[in-house]
Protein backbone atom coordinates (compact mmCIF):
# COMPACT_ATOMS: atom_id res chain seq x y z
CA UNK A 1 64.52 -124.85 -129.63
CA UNK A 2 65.51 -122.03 -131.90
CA UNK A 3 62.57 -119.37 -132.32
CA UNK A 4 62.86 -118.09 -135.49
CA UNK A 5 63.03 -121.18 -137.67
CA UNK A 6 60.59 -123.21 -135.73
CA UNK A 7 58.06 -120.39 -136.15
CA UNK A 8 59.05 -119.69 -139.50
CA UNK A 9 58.84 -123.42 -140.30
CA UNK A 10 55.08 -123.62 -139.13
CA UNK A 11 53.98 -120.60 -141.19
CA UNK A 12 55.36 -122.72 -144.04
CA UNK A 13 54.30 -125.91 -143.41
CA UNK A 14 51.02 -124.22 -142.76
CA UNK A 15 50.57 -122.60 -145.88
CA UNK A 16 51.50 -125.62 -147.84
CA UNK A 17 49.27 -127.42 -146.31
CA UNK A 18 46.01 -124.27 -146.82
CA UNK A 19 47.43 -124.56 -150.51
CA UNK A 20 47.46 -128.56 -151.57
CA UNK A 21 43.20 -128.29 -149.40
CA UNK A 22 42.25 -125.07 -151.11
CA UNK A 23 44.91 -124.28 -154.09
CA UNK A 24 42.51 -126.40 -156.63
CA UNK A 25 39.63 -124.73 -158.83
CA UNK A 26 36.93 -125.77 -161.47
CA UNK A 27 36.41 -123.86 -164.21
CA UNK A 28 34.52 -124.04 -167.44
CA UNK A 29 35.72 -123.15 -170.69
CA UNK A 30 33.89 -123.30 -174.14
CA UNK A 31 36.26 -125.63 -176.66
CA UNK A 32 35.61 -125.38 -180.47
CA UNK A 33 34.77 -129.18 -181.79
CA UNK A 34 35.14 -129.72 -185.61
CA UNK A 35 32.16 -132.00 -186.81
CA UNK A 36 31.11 -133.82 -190.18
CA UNK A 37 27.84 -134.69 -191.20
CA UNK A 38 26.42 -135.95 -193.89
CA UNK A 39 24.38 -134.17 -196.82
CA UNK A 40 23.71 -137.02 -199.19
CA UNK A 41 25.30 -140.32 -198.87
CA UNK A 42 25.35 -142.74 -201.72
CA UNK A 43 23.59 -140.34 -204.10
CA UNK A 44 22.77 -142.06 -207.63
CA UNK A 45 22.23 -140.18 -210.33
CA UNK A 46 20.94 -143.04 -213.24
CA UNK A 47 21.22 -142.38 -217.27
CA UNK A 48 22.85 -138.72 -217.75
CA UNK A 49 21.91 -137.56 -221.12
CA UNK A 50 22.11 -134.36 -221.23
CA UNK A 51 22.95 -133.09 -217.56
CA UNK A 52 21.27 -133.99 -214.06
CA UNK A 53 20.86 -131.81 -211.08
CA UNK A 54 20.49 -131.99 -207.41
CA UNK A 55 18.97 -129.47 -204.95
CA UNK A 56 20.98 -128.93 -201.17
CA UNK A 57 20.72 -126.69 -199.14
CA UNK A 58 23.65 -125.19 -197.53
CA UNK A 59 24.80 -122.61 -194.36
CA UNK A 60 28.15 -119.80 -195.08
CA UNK A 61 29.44 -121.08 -192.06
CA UNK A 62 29.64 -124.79 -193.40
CA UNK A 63 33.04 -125.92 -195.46
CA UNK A 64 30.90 -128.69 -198.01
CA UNK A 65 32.83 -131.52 -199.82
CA UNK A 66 31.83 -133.48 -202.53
CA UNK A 67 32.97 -136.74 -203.43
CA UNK A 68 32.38 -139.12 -206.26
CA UNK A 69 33.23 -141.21 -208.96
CA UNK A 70 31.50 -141.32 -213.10
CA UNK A 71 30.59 -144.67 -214.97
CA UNK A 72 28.68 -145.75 -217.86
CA UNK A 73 25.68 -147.79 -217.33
CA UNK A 74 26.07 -151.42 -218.23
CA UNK A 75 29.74 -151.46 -218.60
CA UNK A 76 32.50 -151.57 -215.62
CA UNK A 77 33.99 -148.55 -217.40
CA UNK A 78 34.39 -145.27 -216.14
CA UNK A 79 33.22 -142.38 -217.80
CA UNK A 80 33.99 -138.45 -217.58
CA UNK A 81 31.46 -135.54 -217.02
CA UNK A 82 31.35 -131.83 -216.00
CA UNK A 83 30.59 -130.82 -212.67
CA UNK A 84 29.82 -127.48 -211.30
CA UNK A 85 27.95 -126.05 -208.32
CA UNK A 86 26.40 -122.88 -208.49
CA UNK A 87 23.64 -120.59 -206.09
CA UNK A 88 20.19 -120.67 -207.42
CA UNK A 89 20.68 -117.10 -209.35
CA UNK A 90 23.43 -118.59 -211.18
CA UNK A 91 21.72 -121.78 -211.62
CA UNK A 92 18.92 -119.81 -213.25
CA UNK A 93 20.86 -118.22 -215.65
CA UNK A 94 22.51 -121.29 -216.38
CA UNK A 95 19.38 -122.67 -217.40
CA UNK A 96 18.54 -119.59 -219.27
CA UNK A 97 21.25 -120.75 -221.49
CA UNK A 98 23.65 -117.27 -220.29
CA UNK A 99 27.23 -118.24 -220.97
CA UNK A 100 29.25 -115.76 -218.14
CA UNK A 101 27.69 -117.61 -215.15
CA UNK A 102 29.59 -117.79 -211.57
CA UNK A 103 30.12 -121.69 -210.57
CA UNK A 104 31.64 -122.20 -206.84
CA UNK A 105 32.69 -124.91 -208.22
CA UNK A 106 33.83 -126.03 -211.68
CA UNK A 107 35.04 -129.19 -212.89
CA UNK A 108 35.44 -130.19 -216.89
CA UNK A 109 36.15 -133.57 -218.23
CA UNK A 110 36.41 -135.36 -214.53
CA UNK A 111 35.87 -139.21 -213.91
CA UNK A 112 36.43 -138.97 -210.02
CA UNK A 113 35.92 -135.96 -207.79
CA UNK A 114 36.46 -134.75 -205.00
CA UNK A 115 35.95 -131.11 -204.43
CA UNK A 116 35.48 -129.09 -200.88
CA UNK A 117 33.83 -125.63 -201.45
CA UNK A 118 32.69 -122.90 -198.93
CA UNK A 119 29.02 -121.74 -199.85
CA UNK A 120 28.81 -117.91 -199.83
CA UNK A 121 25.56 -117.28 -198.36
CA UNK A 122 22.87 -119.32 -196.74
CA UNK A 123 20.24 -121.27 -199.19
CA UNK A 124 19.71 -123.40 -201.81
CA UNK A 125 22.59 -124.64 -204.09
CA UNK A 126 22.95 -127.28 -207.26
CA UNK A 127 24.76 -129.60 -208.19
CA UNK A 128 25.19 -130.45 -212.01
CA UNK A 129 26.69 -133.05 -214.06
CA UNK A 130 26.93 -131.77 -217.38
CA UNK A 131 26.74 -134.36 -220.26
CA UNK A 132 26.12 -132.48 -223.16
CA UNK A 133 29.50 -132.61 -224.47
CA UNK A 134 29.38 -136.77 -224.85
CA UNK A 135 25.60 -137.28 -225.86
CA UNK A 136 26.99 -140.62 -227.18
CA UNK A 137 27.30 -142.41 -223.85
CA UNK A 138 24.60 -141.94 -220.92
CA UNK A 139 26.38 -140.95 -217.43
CA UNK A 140 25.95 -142.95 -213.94
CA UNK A 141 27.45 -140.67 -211.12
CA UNK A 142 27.75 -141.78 -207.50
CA UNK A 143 28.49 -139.01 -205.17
CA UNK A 144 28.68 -137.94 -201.53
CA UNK A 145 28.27 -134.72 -199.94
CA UNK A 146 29.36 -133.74 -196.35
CA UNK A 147 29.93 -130.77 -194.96
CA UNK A 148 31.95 -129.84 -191.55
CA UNK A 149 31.17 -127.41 -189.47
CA UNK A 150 32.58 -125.90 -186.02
CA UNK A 151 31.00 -126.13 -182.39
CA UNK A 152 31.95 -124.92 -179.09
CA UNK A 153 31.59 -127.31 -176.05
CA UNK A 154 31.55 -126.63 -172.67
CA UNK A 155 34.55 -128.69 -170.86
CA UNK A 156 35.61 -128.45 -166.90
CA UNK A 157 38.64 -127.69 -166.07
CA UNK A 158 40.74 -128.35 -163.02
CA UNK A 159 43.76 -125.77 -162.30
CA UNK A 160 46.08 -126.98 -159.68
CA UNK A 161 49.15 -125.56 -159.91
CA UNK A 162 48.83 -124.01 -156.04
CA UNK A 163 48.38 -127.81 -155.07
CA UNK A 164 51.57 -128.51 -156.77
CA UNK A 165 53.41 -125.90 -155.27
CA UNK A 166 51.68 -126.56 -152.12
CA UNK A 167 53.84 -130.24 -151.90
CA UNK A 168 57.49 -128.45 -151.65
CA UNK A 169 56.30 -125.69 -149.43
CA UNK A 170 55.04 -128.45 -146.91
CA UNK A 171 58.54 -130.15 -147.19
CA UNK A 172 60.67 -127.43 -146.51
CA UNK A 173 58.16 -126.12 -143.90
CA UNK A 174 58.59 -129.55 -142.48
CA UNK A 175 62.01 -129.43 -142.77
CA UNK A 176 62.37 -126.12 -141.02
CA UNK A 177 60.15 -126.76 -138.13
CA UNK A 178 61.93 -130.34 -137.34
CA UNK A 179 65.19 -128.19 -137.34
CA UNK A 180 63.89 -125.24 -135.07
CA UNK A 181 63.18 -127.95 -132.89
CA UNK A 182 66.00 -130.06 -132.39
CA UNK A 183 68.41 -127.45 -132.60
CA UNK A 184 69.38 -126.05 -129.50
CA UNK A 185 70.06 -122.62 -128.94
CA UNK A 186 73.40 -121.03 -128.85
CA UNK A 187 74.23 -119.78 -125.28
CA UNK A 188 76.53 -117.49 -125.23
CA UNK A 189 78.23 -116.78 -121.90
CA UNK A 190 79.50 -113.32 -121.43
């Protein structure tokens, strides 16, 4: 038996061993989670004249998207309106017929949308369809509205990468033990 790698072996083998039982940990990390959910789904808006609005309210921290499609009523023909979305300030002075208004979104002429805005402060925001420049033909709009927002999740976690080094150090301490041993010493006679 040779000393030095038998012992040396041991301490190895040893420690490999302490690391694969002990080398693993939990941990919990938060995990941001991207998430749709619906505003309106299906929305009908019936016999546009002149325009048509709808109330939502919205968050700043949501990104919305709208999506829809125009037709005129009675027909399978498809028909083109404006669209804009504006705050309620704006909307107001839309209404009080004020031409230099601020739309988050603005849309002329369209016969299929779909637009994805980012509201810039919490409350309540419309949605028009603006008609006025085909009074000829009423407007049918369909339309969806979604919005996605960001969450953070708390997921477990297992770190083992002392349990993976733990395997090798348990083979070579193996290794050296088996060798310290069955190797016999060198005597050396003087």
């Amino acid at each position: 038996m040779r000393a030095a790698p038998t012992f040396g072996g041991l301490a190895i083998l040893v420690v490999g061993l302490l690391m694969i039982n002990f080398g693993a940990y939990i941990y919990t990390i938060e995990v941001p989670r991207i998430e749709t959910r619906p505003i309106l789904s299906g929305e009908r808006l019936s016999q546009i004249g002149d325009f048509a609005t709808k109330e939502i309210d919205l968050r700043n921290t949501w990104i919305v998207n709208l999506e829809g499609k125009v037709g005129i009523p009675g027909s399978n023909g498809s028909g083109v309106i404006d669209l804009y979305v504006m705050n309620s300030r704006e909307y107001q002075r839309l209404r009080n017929g004020e031409k230099n208004v601020e739309y988050l979104v603005k849309r002329e002429r369209v016969e299929r949308f779909n637009e994805t805005f980012v509201p810039t402060e919490n409350g309540t925001y419309y949605v028009t369809f603006d008609n006025r420049f085909d009074p000829k033909y009423k407007k049918d709009v369909t339309f969806t509205a979604r919005y996605v927002f960001e969450t953070r999740v708390p997921e477990t976690r297992q770190e083992d990468i002392l349990t993976k080094i733990g395997y090798p150090l348990v083979v070579l301490g193996a290794i050296s033990l088996i060798y310290g041993l069955v190797r016999k010493p060198d005597v050396k006679w003087d």
